[in-house]
PDB file of N, CA and C in Angstrom:
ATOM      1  N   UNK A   1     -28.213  64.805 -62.008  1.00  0.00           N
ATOM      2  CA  UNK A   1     -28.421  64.965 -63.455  1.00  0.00           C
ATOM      3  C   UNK A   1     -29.576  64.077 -63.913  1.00  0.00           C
ATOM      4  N   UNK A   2     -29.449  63.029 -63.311  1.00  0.00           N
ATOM      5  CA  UNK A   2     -30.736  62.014 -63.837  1.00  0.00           C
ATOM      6  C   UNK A   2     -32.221  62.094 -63.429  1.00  0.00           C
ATOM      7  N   UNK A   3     -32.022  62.562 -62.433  1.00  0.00           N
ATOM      8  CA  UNK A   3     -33.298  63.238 -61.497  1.00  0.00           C
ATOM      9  C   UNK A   3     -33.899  64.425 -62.017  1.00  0.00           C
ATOM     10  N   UNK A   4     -32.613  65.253 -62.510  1.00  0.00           N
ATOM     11  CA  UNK A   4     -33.308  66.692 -63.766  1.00  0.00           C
ATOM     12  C   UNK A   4     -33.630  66.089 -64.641  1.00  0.00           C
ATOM     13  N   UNK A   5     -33.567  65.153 -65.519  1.00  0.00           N
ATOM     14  CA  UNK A   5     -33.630  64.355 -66.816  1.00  0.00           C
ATOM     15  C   UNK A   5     -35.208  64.136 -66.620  1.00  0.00           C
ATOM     16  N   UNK A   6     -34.867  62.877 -65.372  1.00  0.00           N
ATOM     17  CA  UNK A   6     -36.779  62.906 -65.120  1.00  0.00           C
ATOM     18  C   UNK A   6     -37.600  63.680 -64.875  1.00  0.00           C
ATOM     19  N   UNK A   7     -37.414  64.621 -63.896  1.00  0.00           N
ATOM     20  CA  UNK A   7     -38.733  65.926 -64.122  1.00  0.00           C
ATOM     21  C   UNK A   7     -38.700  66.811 -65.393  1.00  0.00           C
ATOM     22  N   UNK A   8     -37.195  66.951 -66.416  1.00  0.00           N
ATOM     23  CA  UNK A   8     -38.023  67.345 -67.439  1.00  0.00           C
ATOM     24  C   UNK A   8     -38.751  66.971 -68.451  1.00  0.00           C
ATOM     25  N   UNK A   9     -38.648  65.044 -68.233  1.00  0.00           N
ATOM     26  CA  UNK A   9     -39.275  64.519 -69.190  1.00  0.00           C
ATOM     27  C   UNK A   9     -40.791  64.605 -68.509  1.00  0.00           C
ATOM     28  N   UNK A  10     -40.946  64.316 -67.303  1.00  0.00           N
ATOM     29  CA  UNK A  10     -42.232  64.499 -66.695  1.00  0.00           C
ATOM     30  C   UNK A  10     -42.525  65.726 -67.205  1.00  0.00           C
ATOM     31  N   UNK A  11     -42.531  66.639 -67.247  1.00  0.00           N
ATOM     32  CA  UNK A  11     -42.887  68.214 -67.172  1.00  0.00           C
ATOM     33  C   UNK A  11     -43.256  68.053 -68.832  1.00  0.00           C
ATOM     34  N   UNK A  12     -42.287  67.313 -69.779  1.00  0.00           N
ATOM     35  CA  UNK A  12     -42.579  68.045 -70.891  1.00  0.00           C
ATOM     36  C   UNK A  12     -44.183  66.604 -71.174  1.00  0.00           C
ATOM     37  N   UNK A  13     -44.104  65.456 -70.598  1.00  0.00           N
ATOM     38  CA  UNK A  13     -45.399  64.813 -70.866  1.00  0.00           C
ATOM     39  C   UNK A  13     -46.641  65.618 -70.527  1.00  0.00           C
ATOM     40  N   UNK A  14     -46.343  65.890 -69.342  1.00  0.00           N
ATOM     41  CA  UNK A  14     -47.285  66.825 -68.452  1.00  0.00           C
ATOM     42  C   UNK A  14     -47.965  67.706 -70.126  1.00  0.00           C
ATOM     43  N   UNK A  15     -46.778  68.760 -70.400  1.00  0.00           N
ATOM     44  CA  UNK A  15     -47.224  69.965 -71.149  1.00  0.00           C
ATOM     45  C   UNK A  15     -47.816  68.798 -72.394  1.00  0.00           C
ATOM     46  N   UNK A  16     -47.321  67.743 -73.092  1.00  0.00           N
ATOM     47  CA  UNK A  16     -47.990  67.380 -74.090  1.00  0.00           C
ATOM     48  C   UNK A  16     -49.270  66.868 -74.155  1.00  0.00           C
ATOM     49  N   UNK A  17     -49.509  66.320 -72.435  1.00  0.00           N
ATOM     50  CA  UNK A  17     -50.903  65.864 -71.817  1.00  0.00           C
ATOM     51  C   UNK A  17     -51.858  67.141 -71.911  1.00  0.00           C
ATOM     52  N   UNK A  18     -51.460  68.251 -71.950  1.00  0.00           N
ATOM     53  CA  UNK A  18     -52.378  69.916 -71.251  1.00  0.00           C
ATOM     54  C   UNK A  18     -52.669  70.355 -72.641  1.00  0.00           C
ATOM     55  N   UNK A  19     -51.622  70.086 -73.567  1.00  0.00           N
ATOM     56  CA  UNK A  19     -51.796  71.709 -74.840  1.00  0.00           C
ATOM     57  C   UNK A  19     -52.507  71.452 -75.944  1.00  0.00           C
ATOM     58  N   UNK A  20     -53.752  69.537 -75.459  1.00  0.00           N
ATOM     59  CA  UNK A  20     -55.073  69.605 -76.315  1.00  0.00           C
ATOM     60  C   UNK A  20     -56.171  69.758 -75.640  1.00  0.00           C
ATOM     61  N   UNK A  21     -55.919  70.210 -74.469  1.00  0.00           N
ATOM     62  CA  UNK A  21     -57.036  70.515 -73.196  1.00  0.00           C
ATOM     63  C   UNK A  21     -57.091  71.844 -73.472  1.00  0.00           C
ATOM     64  N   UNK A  22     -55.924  72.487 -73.194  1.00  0.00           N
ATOM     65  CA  UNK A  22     -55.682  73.770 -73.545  1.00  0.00           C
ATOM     66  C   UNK A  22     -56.540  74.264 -75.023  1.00  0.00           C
ATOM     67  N   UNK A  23     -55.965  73.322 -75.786  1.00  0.00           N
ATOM     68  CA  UNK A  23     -55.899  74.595 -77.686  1.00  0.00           C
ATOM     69  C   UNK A  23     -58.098  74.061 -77.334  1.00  0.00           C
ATOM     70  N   UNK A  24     -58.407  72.960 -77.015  1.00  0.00           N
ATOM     71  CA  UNK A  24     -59.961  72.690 -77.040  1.00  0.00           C
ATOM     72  C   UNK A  24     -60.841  73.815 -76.018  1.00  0.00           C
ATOM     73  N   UNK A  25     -59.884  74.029 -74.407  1.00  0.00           N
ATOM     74  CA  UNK A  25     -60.786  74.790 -73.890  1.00  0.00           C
ATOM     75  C   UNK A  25     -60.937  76.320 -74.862  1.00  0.00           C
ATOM     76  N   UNK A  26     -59.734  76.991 -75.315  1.00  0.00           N
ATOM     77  CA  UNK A  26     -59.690  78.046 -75.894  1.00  0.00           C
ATOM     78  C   UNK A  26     -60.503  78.369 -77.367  1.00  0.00           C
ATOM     79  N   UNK A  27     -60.331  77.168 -78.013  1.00  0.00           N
ATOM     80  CA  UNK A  27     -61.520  77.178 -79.063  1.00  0.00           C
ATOM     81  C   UNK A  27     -62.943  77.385 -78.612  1.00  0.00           C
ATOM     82  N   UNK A  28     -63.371  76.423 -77.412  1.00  0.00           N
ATOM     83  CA  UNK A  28     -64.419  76.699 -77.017  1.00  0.00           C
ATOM     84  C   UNK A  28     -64.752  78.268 -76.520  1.00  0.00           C
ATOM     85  N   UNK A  29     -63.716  78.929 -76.142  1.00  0.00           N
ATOM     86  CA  UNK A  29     -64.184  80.054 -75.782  1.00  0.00           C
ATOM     87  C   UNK A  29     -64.310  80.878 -76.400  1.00  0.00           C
ATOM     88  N   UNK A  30     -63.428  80.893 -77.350  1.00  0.00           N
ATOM     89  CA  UNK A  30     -63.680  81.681 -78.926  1.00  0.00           C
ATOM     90  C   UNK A  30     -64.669  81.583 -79.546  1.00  0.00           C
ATOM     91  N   UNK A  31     -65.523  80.301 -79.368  1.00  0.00           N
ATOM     92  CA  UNK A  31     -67.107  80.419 -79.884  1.00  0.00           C
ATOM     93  C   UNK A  31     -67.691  80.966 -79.113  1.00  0.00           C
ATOM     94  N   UNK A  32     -67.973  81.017 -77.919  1.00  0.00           N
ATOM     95  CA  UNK A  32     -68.986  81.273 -77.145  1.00  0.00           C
ATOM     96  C   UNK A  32     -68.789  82.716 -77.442  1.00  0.00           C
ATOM     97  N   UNK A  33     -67.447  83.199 -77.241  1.00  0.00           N
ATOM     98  CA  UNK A  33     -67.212  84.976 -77.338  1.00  0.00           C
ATOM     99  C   UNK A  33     -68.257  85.557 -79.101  1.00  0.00           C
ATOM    100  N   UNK A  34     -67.530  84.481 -79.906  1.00  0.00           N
ATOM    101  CA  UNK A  34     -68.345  84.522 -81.232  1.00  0.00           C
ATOM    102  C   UNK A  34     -69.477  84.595 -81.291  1.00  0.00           C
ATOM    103  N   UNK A  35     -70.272  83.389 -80.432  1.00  0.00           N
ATOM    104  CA  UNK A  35     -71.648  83.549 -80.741  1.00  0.00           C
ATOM    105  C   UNK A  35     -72.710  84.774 -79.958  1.00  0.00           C
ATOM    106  N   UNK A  36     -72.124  85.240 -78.498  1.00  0.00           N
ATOM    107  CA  UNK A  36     -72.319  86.237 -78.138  1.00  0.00           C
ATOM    108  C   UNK A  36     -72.394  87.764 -78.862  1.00  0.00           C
ATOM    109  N   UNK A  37     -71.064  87.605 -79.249  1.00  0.00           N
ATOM    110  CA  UNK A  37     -70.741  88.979 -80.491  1.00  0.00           C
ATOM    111  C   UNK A  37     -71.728  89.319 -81.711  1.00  0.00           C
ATOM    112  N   UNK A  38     -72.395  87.550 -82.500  1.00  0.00           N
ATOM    113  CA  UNK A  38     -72.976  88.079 -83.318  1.00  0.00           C
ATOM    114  C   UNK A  38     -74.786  87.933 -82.892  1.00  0.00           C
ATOM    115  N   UNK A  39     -75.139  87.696 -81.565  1.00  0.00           N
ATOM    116  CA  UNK A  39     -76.218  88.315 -81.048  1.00  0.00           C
ATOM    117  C   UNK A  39     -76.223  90.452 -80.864  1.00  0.00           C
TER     118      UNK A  39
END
């Protein structure tokens, strides 16, 4: 039980470490798609 406890606290740092890497890479790509589109 304590060993599940720790990998899901690991797992959920993990995801809180990723989902401003994440939301930044995806913005970035939404511009580039943007600035492409309005060429």
């Amino acid at each position: 039980m304590t060993a599940m406890a720790k990998a899901e606290r690991r797992a959920h740092l993990w995801v809180e470490a990723c989902l401003p890497l994440l939301a930044l890479l995806s913005l970035m790509i939404v511009g580039q798609i943007g600035a492409v589109i309005q060429w």
